[in-house]
C-alpha atoms as a PDB file:
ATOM      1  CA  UNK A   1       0.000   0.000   0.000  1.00  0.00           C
ATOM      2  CA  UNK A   2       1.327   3.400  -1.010  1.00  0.00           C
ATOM      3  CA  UNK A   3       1.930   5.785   1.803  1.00  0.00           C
ATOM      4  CA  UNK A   4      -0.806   8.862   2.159  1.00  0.00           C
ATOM      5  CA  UNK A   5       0.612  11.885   0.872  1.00  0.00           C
ATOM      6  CA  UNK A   6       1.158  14.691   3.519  1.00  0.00           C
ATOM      7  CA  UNK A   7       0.104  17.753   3.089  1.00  0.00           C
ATOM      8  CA  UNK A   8       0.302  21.582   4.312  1.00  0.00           C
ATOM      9  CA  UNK A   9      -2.379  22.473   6.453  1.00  0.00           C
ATOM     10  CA  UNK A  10      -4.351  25.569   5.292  1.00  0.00           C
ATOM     11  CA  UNK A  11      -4.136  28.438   8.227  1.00  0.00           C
ATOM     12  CA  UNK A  12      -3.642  31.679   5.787  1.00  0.00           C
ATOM     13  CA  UNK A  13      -6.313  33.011   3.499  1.00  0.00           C
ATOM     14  CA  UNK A  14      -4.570  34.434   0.368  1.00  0.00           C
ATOM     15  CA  UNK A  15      -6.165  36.919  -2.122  1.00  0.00           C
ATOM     16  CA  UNK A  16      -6.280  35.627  -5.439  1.00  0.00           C
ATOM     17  CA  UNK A  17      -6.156  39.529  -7.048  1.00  0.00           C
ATOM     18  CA  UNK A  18      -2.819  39.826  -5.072  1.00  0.00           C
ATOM     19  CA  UNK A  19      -4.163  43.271  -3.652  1.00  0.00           C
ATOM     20  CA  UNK A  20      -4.878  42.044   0.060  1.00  0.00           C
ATOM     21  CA  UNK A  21      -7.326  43.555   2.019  1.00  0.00           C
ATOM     22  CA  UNK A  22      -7.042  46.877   1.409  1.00  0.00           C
ATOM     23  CA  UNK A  23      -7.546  46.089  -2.624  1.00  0.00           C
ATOM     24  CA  UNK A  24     -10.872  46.373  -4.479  1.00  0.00           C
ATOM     25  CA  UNK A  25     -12.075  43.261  -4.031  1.00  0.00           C
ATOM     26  CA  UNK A  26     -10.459  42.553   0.031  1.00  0.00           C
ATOM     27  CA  UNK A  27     -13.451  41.632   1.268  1.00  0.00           C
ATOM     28  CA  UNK A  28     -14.997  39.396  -1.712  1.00  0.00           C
ATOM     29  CA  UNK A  29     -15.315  35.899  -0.404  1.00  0.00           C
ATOM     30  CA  UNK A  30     -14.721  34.951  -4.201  1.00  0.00           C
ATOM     31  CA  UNK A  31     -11.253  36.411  -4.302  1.00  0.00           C
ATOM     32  CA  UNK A  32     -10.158  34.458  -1.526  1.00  0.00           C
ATOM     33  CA  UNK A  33      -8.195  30.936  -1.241  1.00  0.00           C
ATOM     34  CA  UNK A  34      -6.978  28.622   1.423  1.00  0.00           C
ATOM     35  CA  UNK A  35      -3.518  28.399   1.498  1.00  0.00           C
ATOM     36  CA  UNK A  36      -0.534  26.870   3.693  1.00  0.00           C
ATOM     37  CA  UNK A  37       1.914  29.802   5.112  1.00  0.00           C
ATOM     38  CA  UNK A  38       4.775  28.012   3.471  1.00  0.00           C
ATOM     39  CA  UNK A  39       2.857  28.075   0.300  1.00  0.00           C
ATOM     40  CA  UNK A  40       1.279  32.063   0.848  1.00  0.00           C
ATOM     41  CA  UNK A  41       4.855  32.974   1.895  1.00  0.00           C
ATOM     42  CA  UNK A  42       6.287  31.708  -1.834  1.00  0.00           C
ATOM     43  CA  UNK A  43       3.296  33.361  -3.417  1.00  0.00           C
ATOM     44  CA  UNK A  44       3.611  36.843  -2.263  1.00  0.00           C
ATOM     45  CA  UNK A  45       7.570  36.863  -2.816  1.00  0.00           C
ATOM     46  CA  UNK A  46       6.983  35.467  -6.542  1.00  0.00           C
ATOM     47  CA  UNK A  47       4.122  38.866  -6.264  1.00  0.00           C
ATOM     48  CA  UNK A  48       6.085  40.955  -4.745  1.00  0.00           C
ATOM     49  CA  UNK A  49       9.476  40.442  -5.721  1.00  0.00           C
ATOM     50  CA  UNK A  50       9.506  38.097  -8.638  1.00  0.00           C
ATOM     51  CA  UNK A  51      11.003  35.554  -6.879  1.00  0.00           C
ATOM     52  CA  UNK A  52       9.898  32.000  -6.172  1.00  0.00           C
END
């Protein structure tokens, strides 16, 4: 039997738009996504910076 693959729990809520809370749509449940801080962290550099 293969082992269960282990996943990042969810604890940040990322905005797709990239604009955070303060952007247009900060408060639209729509532009929001579940998201690991490990994986939120990468995001926002890649946003920010253009890093990954």
């Amino acid at each position: 039997m293969l082992p269960q693959l282990q996943r990042d729990l969810a604890t940040e809520v990322d905005h797709i738009d990239g604009l955070g809370p303060l952007g247009p749509r900060g408060f639209d449940p729509a532009n929001w996504q579940a998201m690991s801080k490990r994986h939120h962290s990468r995001k926002t550099a890649r946003e920010t910076f253009g890093t990954s």
